[in-house]
Protein backbone atom coordinates (compact mmCIF):
# COMPACT_ATOMS: atom_id res chain seq x y z
CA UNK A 1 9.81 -3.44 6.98
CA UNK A 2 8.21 -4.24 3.49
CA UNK A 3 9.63 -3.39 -0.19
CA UNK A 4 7.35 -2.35 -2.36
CA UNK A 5 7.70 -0.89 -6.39
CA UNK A 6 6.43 2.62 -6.42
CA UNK A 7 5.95 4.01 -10.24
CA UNK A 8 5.80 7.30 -10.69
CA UNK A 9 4.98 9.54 -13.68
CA UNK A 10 4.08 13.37 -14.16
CA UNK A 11 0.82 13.95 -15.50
CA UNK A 12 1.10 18.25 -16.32
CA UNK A 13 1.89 19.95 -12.84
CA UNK A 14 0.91 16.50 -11.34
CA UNK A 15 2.89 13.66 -10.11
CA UNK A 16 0.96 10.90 -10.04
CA UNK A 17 2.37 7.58 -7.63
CA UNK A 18 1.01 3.68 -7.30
CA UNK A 19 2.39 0.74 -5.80
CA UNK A 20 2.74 -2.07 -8.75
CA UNK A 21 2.16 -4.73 -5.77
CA UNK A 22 -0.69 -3.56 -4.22
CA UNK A 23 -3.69 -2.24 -5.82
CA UNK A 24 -5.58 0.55 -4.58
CA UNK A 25 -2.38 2.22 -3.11
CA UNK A 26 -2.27 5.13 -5.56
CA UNK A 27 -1.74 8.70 -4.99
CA UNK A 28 -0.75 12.49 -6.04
CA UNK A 29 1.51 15.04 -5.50
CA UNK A 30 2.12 18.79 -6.49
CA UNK A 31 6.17 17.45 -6.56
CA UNK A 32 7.46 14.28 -6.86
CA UNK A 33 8.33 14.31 -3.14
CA UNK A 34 4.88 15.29 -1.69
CA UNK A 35 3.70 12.13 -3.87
CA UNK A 36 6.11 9.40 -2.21
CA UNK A 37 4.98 10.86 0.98
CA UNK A 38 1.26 10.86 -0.36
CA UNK A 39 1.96 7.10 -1.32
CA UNK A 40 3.61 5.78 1.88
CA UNK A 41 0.64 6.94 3.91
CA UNK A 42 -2.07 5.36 1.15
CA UNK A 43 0.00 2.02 1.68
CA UNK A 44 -0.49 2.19 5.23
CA UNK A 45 -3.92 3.03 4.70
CA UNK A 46 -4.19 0.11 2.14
CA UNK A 47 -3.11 -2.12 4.72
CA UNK A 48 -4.65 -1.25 7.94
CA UNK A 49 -7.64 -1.14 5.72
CA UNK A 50 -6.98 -5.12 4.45
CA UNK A 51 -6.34 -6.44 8.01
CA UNK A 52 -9.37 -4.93 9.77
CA UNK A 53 -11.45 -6.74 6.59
CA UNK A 54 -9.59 -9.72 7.32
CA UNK A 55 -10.40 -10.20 11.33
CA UNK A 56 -13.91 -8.99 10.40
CA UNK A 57 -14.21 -11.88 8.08
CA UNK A 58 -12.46 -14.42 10.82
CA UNK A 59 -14.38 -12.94 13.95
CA UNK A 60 -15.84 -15.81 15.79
CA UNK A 61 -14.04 -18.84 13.60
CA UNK A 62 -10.76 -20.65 14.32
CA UNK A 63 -7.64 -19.06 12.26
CA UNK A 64 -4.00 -19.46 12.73
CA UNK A 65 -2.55 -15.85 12.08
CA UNK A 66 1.34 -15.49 11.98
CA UNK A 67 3.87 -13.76 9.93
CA UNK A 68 4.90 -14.51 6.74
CA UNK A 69 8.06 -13.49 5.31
CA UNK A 70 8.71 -13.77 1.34
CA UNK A 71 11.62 -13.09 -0.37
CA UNK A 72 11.41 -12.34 -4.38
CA UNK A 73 15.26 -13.13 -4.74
């Protein structure tokens, strides 16, 4: 599981969501709650989105893939 910073801010009968670490994740909402839902699933999205470029990019050559855990504290 990964920690992101969602910001979120209401723009008239808009919520409007983004994820401070990952650009391109950005959403919006009628309520705040339908936004962080809206958000989580444009992270995923983000993501699958950024790993299917990746192998694309490394079809055919020699990589070393593995995990990488970071902690920011």
């Amino acid at each position: 599981m990964e920690k992101f910073s969602a910001v979120f801010r209401q723009e008239g009968e808009w919520w409007i969501g983004y994820v401070e670490e990952l650009p391109g994740a950005n959403t919006q909402g009628r309520t705040l709650e339908e936004a962080r839902e809206n958000l989580k699933e444009a992270v995923r999205l983000v993501l699958e989105a950024n790993r299917e470029l990746a192998r694309r990019e490394t079809q055919g050559k020699e990589v070393t893939r593995e995990e990488l855990v970071v902690s920011t504290r």
